[in-house]
N, C-alpha and C. Protein backbone atom coordinates (compact mmCIF):
# COMPACT_ATOMS: atom_id res chain seq x y z
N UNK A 1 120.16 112.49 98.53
CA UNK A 1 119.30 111.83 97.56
C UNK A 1 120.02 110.57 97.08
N UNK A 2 119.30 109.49 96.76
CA UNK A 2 119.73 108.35 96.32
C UNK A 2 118.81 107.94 94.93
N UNK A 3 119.77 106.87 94.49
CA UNK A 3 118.89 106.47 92.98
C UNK A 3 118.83 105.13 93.54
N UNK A 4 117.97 103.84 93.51
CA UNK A 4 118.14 102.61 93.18
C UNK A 4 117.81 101.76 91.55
N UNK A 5 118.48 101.35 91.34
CA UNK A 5 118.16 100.61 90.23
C UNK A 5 118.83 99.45 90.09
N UNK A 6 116.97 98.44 89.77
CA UNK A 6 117.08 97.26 90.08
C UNK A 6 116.92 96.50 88.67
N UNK A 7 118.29 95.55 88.10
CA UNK A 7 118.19 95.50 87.38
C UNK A 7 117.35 93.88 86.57
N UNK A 8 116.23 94.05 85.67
CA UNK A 8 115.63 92.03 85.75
C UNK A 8 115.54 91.94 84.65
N UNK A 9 116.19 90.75 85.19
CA UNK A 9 116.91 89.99 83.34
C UNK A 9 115.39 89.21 82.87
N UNK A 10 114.46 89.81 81.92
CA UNK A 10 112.89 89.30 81.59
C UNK A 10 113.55 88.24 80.42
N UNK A 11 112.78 87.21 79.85
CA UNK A 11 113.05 86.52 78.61
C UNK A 11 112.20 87.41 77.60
N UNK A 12 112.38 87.47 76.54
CA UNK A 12 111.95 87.92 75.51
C UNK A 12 110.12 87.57 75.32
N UNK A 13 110.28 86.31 75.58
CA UNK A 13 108.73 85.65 75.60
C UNK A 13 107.98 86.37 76.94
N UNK A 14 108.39 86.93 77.76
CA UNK A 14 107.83 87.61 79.15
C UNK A 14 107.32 88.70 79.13
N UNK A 15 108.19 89.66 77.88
CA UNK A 15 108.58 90.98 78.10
C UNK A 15 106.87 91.38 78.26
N UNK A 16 106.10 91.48 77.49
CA UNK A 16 104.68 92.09 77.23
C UNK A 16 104.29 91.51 78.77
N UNK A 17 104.06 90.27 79.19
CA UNK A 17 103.54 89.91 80.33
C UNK A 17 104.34 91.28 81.57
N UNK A 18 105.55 91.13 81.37
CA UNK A 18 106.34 91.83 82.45
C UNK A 18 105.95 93.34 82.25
N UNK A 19 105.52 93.94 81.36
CA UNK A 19 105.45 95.67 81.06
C UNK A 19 103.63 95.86 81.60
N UNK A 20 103.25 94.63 81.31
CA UNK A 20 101.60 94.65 81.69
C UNK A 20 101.88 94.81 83.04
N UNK A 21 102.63 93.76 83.62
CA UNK A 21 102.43 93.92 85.32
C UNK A 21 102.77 95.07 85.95
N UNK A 22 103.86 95.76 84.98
CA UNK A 22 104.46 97.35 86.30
C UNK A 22 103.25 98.64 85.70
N UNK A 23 102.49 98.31 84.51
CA UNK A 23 101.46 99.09 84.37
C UNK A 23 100.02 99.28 85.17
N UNK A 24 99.90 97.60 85.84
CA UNK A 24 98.85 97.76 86.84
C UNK A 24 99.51 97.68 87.99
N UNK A 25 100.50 97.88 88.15
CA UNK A 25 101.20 97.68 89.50
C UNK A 25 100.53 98.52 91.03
N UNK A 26 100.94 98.18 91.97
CA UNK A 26 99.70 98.59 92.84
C UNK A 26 100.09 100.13 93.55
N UNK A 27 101.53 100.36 93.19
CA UNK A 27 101.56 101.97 92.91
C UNK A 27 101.82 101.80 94.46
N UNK A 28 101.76 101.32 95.62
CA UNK A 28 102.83 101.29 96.89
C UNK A 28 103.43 102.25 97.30
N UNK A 29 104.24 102.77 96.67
CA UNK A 29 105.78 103.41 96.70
C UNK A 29 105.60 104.28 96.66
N UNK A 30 104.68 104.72 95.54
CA UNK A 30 104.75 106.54 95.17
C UNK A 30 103.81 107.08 96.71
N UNK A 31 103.33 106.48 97.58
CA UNK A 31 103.15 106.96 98.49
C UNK A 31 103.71 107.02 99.64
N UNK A 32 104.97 106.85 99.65
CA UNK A 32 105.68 106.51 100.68
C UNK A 32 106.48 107.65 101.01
N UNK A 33 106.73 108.08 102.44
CA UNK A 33 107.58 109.45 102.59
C UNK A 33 109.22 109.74 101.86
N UNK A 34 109.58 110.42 101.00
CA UNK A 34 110.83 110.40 100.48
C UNK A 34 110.65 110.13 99.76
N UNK A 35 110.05 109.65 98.58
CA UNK A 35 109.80 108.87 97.22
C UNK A 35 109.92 110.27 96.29
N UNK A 36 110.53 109.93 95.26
CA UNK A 36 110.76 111.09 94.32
C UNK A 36 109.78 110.53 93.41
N UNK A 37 110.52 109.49 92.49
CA UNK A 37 110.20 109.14 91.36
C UNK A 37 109.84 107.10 90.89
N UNK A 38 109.92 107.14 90.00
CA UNK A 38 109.73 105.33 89.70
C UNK A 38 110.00 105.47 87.93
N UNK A 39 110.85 104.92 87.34
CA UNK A 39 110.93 104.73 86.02
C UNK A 39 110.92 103.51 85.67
N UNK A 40 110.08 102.94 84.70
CA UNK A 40 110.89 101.23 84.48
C UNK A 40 111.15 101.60 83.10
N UNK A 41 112.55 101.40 82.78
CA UNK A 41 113.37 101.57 81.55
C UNK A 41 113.37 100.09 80.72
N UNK A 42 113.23 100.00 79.14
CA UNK A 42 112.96 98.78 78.38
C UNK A 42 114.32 98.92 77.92
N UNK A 43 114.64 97.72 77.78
CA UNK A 43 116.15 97.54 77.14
C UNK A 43 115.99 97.54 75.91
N UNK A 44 116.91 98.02 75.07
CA UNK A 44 116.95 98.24 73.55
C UNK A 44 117.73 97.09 72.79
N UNK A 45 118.49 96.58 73.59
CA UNK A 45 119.35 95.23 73.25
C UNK A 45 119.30 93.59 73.60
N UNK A 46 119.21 92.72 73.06
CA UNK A 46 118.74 91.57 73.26
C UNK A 46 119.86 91.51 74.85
N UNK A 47 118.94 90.55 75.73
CA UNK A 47 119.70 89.75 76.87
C UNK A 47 120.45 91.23 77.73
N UNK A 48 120.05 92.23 77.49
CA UNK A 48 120.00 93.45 78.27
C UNK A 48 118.98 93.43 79.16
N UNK A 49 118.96 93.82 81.15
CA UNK A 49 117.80 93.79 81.39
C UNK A 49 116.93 94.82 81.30
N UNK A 50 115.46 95.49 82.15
CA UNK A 50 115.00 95.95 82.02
C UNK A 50 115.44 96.67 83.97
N UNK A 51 115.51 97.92 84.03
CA UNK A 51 115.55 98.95 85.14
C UNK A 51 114.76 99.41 85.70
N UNK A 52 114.24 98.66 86.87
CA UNK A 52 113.26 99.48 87.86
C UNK A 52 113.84 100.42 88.33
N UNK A 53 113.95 102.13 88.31
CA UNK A 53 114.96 103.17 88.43
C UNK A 53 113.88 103.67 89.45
N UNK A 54 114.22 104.20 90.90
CA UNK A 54 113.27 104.52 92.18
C UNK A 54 114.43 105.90 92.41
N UNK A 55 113.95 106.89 92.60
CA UNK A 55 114.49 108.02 93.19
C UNK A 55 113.68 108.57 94.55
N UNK A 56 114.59 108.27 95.66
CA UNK A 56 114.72 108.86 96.82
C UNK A 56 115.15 110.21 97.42
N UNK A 57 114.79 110.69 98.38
CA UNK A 57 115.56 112.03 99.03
C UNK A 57 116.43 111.37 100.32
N UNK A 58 116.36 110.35 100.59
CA UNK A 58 117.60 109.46 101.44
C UNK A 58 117.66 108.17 101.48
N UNK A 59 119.14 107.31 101.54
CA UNK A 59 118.60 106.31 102.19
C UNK A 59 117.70 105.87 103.21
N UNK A 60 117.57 106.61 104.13
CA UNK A 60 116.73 106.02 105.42
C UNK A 60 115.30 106.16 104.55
N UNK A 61 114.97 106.85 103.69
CA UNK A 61 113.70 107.05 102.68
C UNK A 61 113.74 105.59 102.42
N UNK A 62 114.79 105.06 101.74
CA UNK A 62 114.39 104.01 100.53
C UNK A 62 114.13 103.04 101.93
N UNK A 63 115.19 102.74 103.05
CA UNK A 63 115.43 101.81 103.96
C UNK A 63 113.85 101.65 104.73
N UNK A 64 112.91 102.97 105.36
CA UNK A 64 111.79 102.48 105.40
C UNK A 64 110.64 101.54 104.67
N UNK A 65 111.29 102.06 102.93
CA UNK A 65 110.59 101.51 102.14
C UNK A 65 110.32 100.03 102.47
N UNK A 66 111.33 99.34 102.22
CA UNK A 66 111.64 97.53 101.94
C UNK A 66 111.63 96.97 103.06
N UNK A 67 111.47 98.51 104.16
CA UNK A 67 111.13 97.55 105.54
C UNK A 67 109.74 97.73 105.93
N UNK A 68 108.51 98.09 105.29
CA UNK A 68 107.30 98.34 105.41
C UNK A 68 106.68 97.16 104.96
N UNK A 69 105.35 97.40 105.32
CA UNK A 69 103.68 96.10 104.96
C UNK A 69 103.71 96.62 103.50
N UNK A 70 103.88 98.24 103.29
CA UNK A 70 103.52 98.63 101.75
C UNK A 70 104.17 97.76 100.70
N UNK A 71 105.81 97.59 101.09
CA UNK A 71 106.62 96.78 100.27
C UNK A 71 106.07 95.31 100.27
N UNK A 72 106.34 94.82 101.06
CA UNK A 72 105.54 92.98 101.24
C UNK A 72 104.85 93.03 99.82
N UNK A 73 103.59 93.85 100.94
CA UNK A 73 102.28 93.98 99.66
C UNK A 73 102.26 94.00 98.31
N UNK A 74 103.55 95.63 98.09
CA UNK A 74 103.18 95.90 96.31
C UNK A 74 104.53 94.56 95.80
N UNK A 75 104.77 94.29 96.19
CA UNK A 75 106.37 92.88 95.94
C UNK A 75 105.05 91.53 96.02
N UNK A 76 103.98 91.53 96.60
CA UNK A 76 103.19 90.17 96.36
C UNK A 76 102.30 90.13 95.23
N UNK A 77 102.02 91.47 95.50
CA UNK A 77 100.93 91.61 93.85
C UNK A 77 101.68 91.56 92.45
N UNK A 78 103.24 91.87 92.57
CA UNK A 78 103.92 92.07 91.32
C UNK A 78 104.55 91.00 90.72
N UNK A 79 104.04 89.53 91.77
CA UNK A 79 105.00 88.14 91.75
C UNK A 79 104.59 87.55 90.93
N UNK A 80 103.75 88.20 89.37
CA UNK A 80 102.68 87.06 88.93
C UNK A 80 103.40 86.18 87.88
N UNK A 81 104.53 86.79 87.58
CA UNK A 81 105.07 85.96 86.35
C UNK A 81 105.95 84.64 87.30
N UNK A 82 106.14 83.36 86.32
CA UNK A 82 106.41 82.35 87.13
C UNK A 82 108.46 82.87 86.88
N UNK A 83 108.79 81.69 87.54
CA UNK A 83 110.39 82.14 88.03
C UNK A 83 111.26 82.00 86.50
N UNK A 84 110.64 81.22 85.99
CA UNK A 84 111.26 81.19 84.00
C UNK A 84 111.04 81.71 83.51
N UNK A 85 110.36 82.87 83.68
CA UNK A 85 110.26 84.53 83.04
C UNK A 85 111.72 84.48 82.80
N UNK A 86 112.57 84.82 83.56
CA UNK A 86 113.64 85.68 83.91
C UNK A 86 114.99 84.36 83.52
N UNK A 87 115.99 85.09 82.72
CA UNK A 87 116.98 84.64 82.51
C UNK A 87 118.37 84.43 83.51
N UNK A 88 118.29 85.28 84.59
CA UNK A 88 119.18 85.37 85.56
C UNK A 88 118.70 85.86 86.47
N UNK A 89 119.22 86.06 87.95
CA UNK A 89 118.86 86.72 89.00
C UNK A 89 119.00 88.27 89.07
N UNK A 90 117.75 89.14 89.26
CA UNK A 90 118.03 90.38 89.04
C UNK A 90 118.99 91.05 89.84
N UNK A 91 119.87 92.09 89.58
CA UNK A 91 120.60 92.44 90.30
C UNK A 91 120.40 94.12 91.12
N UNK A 92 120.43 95.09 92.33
CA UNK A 92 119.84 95.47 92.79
C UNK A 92 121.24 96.73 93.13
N UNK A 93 121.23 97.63 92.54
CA UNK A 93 122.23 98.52 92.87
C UNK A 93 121.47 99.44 93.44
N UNK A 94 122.33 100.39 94.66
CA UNK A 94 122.03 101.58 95.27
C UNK A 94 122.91 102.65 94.93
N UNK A 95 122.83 104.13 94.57
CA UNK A 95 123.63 105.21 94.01
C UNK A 95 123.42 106.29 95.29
N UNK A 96 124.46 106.72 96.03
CA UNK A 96 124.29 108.30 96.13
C UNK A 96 124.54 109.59 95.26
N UNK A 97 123.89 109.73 95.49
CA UNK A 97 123.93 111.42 94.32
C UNK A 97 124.94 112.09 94.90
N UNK A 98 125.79 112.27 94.11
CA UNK A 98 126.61 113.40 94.15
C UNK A 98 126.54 114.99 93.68
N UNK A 99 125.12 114.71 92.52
CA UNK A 99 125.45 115.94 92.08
C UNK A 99 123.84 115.93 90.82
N UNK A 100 123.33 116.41 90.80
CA UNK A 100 122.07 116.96 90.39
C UNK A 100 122.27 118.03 89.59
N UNK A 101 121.97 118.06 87.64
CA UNK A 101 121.82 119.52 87.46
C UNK A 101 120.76 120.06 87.45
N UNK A 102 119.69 119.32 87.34
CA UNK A 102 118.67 119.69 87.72
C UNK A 102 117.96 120.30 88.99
N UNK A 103 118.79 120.11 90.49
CA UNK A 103 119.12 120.65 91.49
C UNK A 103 120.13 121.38 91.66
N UNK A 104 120.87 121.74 91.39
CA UNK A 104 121.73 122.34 91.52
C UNK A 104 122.28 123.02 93.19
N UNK A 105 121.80 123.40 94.18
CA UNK A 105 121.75 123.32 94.86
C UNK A 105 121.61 122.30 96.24
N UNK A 106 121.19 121.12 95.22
CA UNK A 106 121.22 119.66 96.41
C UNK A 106 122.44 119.76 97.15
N UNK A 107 122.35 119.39 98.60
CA UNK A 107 123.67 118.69 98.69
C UNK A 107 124.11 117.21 98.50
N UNK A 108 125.32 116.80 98.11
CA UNK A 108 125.48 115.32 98.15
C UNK A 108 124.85 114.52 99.42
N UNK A 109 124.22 113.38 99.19
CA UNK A 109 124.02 112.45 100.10
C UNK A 109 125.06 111.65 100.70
N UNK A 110 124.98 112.16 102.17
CA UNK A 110 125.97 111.43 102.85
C UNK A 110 126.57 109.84 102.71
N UNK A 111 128.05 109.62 102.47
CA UNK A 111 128.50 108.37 102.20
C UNK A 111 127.83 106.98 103.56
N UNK A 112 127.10 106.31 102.75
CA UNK A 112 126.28 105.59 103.87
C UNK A 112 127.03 104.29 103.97
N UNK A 113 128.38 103.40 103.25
CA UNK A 113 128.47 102.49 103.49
C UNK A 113 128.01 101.49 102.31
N UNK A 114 128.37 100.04 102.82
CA UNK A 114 127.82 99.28 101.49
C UNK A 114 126.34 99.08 102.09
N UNK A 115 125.78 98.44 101.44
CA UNK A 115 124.20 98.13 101.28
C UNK A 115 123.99 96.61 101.19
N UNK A 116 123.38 96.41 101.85
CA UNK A 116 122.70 94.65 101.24
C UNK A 116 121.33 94.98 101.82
N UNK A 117 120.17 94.58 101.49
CA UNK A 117 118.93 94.47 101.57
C UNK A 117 118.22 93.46 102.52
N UNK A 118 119.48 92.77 102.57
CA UNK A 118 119.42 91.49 104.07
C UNK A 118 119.90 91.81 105.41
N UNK A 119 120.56 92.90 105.35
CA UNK A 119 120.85 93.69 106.97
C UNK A 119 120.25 94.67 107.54
């Protein structure tokens, strides 16, 4: 199992525009094989970003994802805010699970290496 969380730096003046868009968002993902979950977390602190949090049952799960028409698609419909929304470039971390208590029985996800989204 893997976590991604992607992190986007919104401006303050965006935020309502930006929470409207992942509310009609075109929902893509949650149909995709391996897809656990989708959280978008609001930051509680100024110039903190906001966490698109995606839970997988593997990388090769998430890796079909961003290599599918579904992704293109729900990534074209979600482009509506202009590029000065955002205070910085969002940044895009990948996690293997080591350990679940809520599973308890998972096993760890195999060590896959680094990640870039461009290879």
């Amino acid at each position: 199992m893997i976590t991604v969380a992607n992190r986007i730096y919104v401006k303050q003046e965006y935020a309502d525009a930006f929470e409207t868009a992942f509310r009609e968002r075109a929902g893509l993902v949650d149909k995709m094989s391996g897809f656990i979950s989708n959280q978008i977390l609001r930051p509680v602190n100024a110039d903190d970003p906001y966490v698109v949090f995606t839970t997988w049952n593997s990388r090769q799960d998430f890796l079909n994802w961003v290599r599918s028409e579904a992704f293109v698609k729900g990534h074209a419909q979600s482009g509506t805010l202009p590029k000065d929304a955002y205070f910085r470039s969002n940044v895009l971390e990948l996690h293997e699970v080591l350990q679940d208590s809520s599973r308890p029985d998972l096993a760890p996800e195999p060590h896959g290496g680094p990640f870039s989204m461009h290879s």
